[in-house]
N, C-alpha and C. Protein backbone atom coordinates (compact mmCIF):
# COMPACT_ATOMS: atom_id res chain seq x y z
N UNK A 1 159.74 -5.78 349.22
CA UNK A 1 159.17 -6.44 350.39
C UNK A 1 159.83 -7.80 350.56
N UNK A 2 160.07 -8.08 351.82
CA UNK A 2 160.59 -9.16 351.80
C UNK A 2 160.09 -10.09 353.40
N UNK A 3 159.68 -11.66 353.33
CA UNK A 3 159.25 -11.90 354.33
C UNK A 3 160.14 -13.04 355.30
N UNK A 4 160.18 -12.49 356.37
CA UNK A 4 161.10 -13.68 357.49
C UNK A 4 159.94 -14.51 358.02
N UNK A 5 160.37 -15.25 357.77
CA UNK A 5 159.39 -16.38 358.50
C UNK A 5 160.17 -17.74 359.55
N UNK A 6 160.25 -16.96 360.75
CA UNK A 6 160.55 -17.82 361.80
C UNK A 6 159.63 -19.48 362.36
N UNK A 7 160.46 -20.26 361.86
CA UNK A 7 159.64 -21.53 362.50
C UNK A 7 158.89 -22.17 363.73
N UNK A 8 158.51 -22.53 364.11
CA UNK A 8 158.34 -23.14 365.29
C UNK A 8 156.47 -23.36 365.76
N UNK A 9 156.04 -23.45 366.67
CA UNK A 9 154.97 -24.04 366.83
C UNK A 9 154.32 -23.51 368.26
N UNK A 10 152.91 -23.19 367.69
CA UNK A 10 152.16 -22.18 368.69
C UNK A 10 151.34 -22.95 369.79
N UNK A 11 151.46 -21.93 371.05
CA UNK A 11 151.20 -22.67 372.19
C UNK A 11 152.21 -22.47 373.36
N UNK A 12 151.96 -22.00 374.24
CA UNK A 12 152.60 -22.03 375.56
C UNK A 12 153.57 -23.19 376.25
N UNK A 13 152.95 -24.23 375.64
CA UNK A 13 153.44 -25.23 375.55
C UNK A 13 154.93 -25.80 375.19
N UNK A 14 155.11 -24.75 373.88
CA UNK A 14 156.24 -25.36 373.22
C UNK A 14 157.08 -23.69 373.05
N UNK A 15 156.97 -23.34 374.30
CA UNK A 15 157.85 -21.62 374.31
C UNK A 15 159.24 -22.29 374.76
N UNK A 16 160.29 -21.54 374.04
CA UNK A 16 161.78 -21.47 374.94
C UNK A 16 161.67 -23.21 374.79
N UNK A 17 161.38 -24.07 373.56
CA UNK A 17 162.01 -25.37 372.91
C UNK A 17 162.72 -25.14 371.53
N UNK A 18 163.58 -25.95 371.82
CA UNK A 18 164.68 -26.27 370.40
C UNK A 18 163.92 -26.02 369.15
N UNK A 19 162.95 -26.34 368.82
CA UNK A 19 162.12 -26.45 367.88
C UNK A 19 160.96 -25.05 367.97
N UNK A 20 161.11 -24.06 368.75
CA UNK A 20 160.37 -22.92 368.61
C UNK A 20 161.92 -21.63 368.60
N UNK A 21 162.90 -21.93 367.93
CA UNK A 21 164.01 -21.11 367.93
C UNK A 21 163.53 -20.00 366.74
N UNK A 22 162.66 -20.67 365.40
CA UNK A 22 162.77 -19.67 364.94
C UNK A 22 161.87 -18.26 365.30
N UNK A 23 160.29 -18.81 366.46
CA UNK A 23 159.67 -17.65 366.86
C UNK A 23 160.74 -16.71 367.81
N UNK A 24 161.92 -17.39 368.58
CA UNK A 24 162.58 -16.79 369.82
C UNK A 24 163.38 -15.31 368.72
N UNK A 25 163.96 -16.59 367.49
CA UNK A 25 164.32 -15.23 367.25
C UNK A 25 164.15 -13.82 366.51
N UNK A 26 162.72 -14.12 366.20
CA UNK A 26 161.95 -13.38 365.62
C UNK A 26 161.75 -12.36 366.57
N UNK A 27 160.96 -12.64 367.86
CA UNK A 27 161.16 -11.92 368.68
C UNK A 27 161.96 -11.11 368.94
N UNK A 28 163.16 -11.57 369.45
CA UNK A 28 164.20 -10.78 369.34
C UNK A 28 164.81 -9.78 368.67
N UNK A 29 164.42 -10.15 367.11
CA UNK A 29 164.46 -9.14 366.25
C UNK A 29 163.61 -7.76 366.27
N UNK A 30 162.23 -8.45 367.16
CA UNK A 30 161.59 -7.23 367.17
C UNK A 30 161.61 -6.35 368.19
N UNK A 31 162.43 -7.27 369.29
CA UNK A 31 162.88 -6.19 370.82
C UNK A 31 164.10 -5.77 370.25
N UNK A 32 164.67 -5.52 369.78
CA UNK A 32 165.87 -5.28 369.06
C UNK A 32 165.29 -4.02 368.16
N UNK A 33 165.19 -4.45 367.33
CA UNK A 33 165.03 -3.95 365.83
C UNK A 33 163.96 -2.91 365.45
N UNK A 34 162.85 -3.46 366.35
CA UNK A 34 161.81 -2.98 365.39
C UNK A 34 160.30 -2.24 367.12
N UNK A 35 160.26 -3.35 367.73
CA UNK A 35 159.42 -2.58 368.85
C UNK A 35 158.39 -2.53 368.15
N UNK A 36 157.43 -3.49 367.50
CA UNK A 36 156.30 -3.59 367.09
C UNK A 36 154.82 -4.78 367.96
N UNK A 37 154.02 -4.72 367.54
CA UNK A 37 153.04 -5.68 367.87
C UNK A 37 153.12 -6.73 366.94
N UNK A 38 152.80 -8.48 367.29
CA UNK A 38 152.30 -9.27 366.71
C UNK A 38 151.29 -8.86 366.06
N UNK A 39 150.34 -9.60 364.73
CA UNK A 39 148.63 -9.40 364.61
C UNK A 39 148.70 -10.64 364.16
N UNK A 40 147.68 -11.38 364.35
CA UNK A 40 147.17 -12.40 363.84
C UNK A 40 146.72 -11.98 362.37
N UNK A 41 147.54 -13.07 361.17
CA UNK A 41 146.79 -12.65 359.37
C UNK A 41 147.30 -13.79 359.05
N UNK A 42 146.35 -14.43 358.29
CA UNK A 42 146.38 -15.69 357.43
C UNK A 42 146.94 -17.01 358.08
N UNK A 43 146.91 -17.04 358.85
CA UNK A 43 147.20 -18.33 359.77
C UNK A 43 149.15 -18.12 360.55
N UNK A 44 149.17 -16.88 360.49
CA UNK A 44 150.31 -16.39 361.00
C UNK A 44 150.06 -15.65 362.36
N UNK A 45 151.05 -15.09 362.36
CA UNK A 45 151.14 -13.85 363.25
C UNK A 45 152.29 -12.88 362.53
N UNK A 46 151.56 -11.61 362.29
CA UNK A 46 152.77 -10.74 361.51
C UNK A 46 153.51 -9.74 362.07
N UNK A 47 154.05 -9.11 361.91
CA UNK A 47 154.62 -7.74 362.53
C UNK A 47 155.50 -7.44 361.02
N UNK A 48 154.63 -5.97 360.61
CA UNK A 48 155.47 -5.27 359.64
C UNK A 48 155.76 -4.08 359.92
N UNK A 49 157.16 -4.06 359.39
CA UNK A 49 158.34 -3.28 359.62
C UNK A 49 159.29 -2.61 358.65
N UNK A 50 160.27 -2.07 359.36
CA UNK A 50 161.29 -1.23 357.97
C UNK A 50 162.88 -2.13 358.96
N UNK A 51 163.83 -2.60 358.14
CA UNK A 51 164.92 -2.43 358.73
C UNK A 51 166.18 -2.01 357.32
N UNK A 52 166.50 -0.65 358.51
CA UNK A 52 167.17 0.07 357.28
C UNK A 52 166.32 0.63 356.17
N UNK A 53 166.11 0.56 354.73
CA UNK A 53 165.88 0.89 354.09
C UNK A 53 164.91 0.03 353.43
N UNK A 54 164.68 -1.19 353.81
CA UNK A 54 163.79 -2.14 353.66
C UNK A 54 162.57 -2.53 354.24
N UNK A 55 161.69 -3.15 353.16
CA UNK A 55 160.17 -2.91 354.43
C UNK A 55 160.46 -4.57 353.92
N UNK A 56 160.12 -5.09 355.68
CA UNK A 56 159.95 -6.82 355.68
C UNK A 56 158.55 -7.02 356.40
N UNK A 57 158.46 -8.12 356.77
CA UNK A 57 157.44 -9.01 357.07
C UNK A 57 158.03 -9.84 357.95
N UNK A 58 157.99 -9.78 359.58
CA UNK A 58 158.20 -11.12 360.07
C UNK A 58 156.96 -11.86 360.45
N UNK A 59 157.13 -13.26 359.76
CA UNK A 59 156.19 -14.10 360.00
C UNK A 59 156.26 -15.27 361.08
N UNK A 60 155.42 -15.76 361.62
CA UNK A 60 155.78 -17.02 362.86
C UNK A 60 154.13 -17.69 362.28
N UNK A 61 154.33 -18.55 361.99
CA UNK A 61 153.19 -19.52 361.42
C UNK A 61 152.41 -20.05 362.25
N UNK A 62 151.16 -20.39 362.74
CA UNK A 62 150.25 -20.30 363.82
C UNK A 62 149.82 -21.97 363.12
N UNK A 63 150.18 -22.90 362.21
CA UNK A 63 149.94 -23.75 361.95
C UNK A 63 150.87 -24.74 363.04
N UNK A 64 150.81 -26.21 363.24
CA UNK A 64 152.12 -26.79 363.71
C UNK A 64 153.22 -26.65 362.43
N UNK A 65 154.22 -27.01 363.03
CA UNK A 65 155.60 -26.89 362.84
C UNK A 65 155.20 -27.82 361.69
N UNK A 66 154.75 -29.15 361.32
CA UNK A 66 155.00 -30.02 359.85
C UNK A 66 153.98 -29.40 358.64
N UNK A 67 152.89 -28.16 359.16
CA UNK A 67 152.18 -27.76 357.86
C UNK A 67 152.40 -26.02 357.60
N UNK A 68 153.69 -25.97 358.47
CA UNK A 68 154.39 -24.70 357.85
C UNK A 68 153.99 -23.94 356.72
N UNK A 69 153.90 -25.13 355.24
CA UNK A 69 154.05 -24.23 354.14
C UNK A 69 152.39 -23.72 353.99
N UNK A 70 151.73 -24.40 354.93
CA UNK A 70 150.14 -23.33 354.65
C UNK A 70 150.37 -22.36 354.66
N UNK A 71 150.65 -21.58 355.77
CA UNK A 71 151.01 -20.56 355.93
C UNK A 71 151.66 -19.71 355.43
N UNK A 72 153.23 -20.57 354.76
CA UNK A 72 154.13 -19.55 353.74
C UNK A 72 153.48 -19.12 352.47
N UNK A 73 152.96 -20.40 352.74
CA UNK A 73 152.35 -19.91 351.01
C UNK A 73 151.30 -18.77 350.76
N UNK A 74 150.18 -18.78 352.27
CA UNK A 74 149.48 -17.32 352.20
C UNK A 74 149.90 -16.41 352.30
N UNK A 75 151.04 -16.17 352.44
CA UNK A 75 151.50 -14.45 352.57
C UNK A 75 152.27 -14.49 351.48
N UNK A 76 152.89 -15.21 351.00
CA UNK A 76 153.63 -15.38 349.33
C UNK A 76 152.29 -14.45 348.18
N UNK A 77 151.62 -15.07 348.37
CA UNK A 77 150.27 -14.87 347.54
C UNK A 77 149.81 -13.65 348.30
N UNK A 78 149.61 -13.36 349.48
CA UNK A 78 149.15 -12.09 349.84
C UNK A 78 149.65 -10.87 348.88
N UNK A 79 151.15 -11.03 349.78
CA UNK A 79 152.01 -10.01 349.39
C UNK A 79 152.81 -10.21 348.18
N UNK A 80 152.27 -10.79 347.25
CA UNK A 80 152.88 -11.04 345.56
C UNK A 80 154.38 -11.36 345.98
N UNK A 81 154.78 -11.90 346.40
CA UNK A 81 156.61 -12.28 346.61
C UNK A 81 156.67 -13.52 345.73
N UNK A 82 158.19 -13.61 345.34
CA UNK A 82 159.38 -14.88 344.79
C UNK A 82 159.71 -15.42 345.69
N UNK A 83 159.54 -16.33 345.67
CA UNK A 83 160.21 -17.62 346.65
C UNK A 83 161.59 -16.83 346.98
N UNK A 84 162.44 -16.24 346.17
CA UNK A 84 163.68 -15.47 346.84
C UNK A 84 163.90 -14.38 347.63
N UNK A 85 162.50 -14.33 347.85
CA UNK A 85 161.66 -12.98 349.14
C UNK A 85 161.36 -13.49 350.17
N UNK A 86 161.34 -14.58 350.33
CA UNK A 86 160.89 -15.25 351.34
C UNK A 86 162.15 -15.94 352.53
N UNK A 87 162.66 -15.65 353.67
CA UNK A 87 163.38 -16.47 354.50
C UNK A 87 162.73 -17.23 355.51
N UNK A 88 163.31 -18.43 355.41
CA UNK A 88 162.80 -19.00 356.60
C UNK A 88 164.24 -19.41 357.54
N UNK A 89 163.89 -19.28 358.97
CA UNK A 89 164.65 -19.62 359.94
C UNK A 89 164.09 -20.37 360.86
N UNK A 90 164.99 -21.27 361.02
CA UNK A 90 164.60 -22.45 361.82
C UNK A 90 165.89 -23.33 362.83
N UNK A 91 165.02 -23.98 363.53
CA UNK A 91 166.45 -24.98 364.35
C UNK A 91 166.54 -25.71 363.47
N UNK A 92 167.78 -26.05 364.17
CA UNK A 92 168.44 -27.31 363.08
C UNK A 92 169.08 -28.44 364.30
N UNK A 93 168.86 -29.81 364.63
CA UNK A 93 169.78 -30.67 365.61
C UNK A 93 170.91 -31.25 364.80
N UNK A 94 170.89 -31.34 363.54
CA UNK A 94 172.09 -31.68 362.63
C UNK A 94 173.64 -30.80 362.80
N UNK A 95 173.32 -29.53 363.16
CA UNK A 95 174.55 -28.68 362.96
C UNK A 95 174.67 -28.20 364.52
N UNK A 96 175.75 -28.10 365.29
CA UNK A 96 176.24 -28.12 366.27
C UNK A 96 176.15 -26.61 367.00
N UNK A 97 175.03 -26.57 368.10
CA UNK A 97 174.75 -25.30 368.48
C UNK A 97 175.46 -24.39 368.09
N UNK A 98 175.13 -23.05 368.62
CA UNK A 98 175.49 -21.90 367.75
C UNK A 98 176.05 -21.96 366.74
N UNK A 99 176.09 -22.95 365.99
CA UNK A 99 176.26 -22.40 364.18
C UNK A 99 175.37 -21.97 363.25
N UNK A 100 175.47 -21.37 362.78
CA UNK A 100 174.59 -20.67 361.36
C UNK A 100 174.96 -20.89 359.95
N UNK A 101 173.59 -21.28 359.60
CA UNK A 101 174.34 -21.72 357.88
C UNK A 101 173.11 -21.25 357.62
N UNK A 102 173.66 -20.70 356.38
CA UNK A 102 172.61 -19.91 355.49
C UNK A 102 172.80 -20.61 353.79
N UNK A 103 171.51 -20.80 353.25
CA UNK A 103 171.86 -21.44 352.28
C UNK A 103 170.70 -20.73 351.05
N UNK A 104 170.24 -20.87 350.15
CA UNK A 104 169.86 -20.18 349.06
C UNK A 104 168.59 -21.34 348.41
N UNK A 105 169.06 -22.37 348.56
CA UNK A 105 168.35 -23.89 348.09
C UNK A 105 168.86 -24.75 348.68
N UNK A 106 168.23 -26.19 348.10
CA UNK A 106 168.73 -27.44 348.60
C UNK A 106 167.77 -27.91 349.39
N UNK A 107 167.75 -28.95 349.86
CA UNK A 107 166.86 -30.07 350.54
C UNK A 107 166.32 -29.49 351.89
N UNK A 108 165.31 -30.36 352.67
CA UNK A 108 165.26 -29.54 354.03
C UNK A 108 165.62 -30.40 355.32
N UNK A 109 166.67 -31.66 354.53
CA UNK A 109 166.95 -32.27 355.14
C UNK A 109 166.45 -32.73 356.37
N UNK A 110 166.28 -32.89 357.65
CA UNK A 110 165.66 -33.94 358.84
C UNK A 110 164.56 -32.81 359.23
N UNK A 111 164.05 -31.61 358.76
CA UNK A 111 163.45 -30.40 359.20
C UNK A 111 162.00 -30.71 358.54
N UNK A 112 161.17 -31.35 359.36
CA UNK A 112 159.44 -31.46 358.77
C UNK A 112 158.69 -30.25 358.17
N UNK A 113 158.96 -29.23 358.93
CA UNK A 113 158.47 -27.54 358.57
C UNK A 113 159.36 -27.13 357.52
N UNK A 114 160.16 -26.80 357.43
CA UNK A 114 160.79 -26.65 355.83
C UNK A 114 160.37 -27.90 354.38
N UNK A 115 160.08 -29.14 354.72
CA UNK A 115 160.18 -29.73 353.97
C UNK A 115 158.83 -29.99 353.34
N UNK A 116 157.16 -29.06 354.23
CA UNK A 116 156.17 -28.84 354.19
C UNK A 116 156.45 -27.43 352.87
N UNK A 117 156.81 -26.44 353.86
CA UNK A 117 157.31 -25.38 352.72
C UNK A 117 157.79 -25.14 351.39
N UNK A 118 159.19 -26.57 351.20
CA UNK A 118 159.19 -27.05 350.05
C UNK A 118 158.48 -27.63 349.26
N UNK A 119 157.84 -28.73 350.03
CA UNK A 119 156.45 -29.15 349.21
C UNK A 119 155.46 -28.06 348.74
N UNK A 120 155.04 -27.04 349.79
CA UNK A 120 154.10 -26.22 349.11
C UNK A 120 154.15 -25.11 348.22
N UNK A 121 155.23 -25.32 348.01
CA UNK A 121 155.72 -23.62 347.17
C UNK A 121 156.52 -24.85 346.19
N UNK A 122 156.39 -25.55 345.75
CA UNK A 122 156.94 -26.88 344.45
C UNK A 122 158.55 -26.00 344.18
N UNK A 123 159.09 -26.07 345.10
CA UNK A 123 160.66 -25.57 344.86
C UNK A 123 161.51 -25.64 346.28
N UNK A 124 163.25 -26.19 345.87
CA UNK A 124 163.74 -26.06 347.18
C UNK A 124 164.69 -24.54 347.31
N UNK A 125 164.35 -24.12 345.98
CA UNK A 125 165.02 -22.51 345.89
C UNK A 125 164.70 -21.76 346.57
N UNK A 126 164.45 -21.74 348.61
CA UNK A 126 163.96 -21.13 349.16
C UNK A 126 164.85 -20.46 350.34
N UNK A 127 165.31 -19.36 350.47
CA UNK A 127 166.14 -18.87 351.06
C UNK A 127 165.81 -19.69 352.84
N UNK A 128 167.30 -19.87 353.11
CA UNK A 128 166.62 -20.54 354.47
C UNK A 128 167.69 -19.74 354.71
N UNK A 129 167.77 -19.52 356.64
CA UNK A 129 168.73 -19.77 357.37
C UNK A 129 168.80 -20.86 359.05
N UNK A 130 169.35 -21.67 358.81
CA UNK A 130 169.26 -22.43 359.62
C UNK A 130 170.52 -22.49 361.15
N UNK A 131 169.91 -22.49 362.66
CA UNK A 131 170.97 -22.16 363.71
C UNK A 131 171.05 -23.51 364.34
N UNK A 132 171.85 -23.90 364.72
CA UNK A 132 172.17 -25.15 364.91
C UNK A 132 171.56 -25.16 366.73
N UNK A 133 171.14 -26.19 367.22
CA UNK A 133 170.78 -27.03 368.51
C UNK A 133 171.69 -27.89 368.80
N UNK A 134 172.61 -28.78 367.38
CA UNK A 134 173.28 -29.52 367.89
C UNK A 134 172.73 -30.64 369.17
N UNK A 135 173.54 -31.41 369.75
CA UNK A 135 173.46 -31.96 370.39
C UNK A 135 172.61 -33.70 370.84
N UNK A 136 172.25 -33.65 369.56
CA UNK A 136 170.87 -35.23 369.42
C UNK A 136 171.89 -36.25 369.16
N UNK A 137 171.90 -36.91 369.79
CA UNK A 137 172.73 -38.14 370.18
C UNK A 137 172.19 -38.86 369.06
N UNK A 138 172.56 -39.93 367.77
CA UNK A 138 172.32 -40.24 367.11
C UNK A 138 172.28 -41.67 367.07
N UNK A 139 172.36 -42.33 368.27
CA UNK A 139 171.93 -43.42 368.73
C UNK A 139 170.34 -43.25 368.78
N UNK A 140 169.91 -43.52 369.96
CA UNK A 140 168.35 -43.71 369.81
C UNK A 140 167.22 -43.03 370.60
N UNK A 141 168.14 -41.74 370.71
CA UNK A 141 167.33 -40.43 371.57
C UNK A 141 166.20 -40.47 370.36
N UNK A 142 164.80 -39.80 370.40
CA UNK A 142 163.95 -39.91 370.04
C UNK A 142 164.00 -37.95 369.38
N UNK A 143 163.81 -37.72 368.26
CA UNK A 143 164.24 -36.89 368.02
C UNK A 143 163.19 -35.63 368.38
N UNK A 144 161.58 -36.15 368.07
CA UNK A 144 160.57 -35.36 368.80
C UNK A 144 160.98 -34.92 370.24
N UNK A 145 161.39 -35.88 371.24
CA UNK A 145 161.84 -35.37 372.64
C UNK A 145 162.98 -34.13 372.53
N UNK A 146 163.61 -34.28 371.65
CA UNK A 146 164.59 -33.90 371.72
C UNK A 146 164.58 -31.80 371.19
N UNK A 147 163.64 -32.19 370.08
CA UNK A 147 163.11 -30.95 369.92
C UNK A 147 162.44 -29.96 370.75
N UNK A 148 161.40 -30.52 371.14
CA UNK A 148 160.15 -30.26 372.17
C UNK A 148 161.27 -29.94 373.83
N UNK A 149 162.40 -29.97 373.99
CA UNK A 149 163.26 -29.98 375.00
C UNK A 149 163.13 -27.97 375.14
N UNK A 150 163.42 -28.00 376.12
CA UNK A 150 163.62 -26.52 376.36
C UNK A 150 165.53 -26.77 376.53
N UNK A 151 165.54 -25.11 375.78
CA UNK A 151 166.86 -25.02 376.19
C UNK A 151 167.34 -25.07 377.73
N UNK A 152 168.11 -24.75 378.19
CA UNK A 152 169.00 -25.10 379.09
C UNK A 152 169.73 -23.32 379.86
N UNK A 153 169.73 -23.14 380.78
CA UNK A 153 169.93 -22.17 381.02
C UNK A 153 171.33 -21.13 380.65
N UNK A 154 172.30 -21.97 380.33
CA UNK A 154 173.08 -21.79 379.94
C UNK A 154 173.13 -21.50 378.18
N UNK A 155 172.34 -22.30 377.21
CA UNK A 155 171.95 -22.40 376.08
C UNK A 155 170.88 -20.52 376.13
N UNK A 156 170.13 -20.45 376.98
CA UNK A 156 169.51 -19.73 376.69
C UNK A 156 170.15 -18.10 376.65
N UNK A 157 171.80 -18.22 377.39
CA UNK A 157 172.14 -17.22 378.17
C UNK A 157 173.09 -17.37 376.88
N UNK A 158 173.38 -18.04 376.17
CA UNK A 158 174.08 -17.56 374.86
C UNK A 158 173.27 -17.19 373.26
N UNK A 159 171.71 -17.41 373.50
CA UNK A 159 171.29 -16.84 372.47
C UNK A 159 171.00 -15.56 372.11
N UNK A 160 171.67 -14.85 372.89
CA UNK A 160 171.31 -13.45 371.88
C UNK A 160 173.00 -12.91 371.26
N UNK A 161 173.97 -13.67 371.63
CA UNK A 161 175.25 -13.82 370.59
C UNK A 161 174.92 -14.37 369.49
N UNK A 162 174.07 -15.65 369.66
CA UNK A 162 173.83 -16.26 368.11
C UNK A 162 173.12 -15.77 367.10
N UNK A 163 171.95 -15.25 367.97
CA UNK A 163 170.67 -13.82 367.38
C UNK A 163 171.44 -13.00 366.64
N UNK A 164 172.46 -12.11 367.28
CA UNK A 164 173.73 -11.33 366.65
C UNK A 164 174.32 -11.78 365.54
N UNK A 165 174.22 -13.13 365.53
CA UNK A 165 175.26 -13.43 364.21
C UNK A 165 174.21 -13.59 363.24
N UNK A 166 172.84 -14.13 363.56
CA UNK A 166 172.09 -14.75 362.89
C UNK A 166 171.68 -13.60 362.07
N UNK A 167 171.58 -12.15 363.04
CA UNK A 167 170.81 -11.34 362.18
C UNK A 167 171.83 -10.55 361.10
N UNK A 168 173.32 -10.88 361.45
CA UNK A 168 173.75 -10.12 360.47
C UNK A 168 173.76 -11.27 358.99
N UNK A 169 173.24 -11.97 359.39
CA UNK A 169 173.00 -13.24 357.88
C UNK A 169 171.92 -12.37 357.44
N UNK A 170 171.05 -12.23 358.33
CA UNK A 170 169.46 -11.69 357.78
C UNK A 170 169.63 -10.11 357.09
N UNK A 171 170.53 -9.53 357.87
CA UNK A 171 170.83 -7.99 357.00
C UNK A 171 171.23 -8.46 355.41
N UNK A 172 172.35 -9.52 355.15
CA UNK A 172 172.25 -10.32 354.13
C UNK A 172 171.64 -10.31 353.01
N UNK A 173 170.73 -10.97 353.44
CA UNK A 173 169.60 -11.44 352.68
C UNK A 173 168.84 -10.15 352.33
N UNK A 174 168.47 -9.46 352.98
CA UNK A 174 167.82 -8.21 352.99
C UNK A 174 168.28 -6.88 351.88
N UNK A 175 169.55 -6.49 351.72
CA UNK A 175 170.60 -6.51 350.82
C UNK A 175 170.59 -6.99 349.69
N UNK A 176 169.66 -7.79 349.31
CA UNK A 176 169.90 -8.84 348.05
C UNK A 176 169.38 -8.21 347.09
């Protein structure tokens, strides 16, 4: 078993923003992939599934975006998983749209919701994959605005190339 846990923050409010990339592409995975229902469990929303030969868990956390790891941590404990069962995907404004970096550990650098996650699971050995937003001017744009931004129509009309790349990281991981 293994669980994806897409980032971002619930509410109508904050649909189709920089900072709700990892529910977009959760979604996607499941118009794609899988053709399942959300359910509301443990302060999530789940949809379980098979891809390939694997049974996962995509998760989208129903907490805000900075107390993330409530949430990771209840389905960790639900579903008996290792922190190396667990992915999280999230935006990133550090790394320059459509890039993907996938990493294994390490810090959660400028990311409040990962760095909740790290705190709550006492380890940074946590499979992430992170897609870049790029673009935060590092002068004195305000970085909340910047998140909370909806993509751009053009931005939006190239995410399901990045989805594509993103998910063959996630076949990846899945593989492991």
């Amino acid at each position: 078993m293994k669980i994806v846990v897409g980032l971002g923050n619930p509410g109508k409010e904050y649909e189709n923003t920089k900072h709700n990339l990892g529910f977009m592409f959760l979604d996607y995975i499941n118009k794609k992939y899988l053709n399942g229902n959300f359910k509301t469990f443990k302060n999530n929303k789940i949809l379980e599934g098979s891809i390939g030969e694997k049974k996962i868990v995509l998760a989208k956390p129903q907490t805000y975006m900075n107390l993330s790891g409530d949430a990771v941590i209840n389905l960790k404990n639900w579903y008996k998983v290792d922190n190396d069962d667990i992915l999280v995907i999230y935006d990133d404004f550090d790394i320059p749209f459509e890039s993907i970096r996938y990493r294994e550990s390490g810090s959660a650098g400028t990311h409040n919701g990962m760095k909740d996650i790290i705190n709550k699971l006492s380890s940074k050995d946590i499979p992430r994959l992170r897609i870049g937003t790029g673009g935060l001017k590092k002068e004195k744009q305000e970085i909340i605005s910047f998140v909370l931004s909806k993509f751009s129509r053009n931005e939006l009309d190239a995410l399901d190339e990045i989805f594509e790349k993103a998910y063959a990281k996630l076949k990846d991981f899945l593989d492991k």
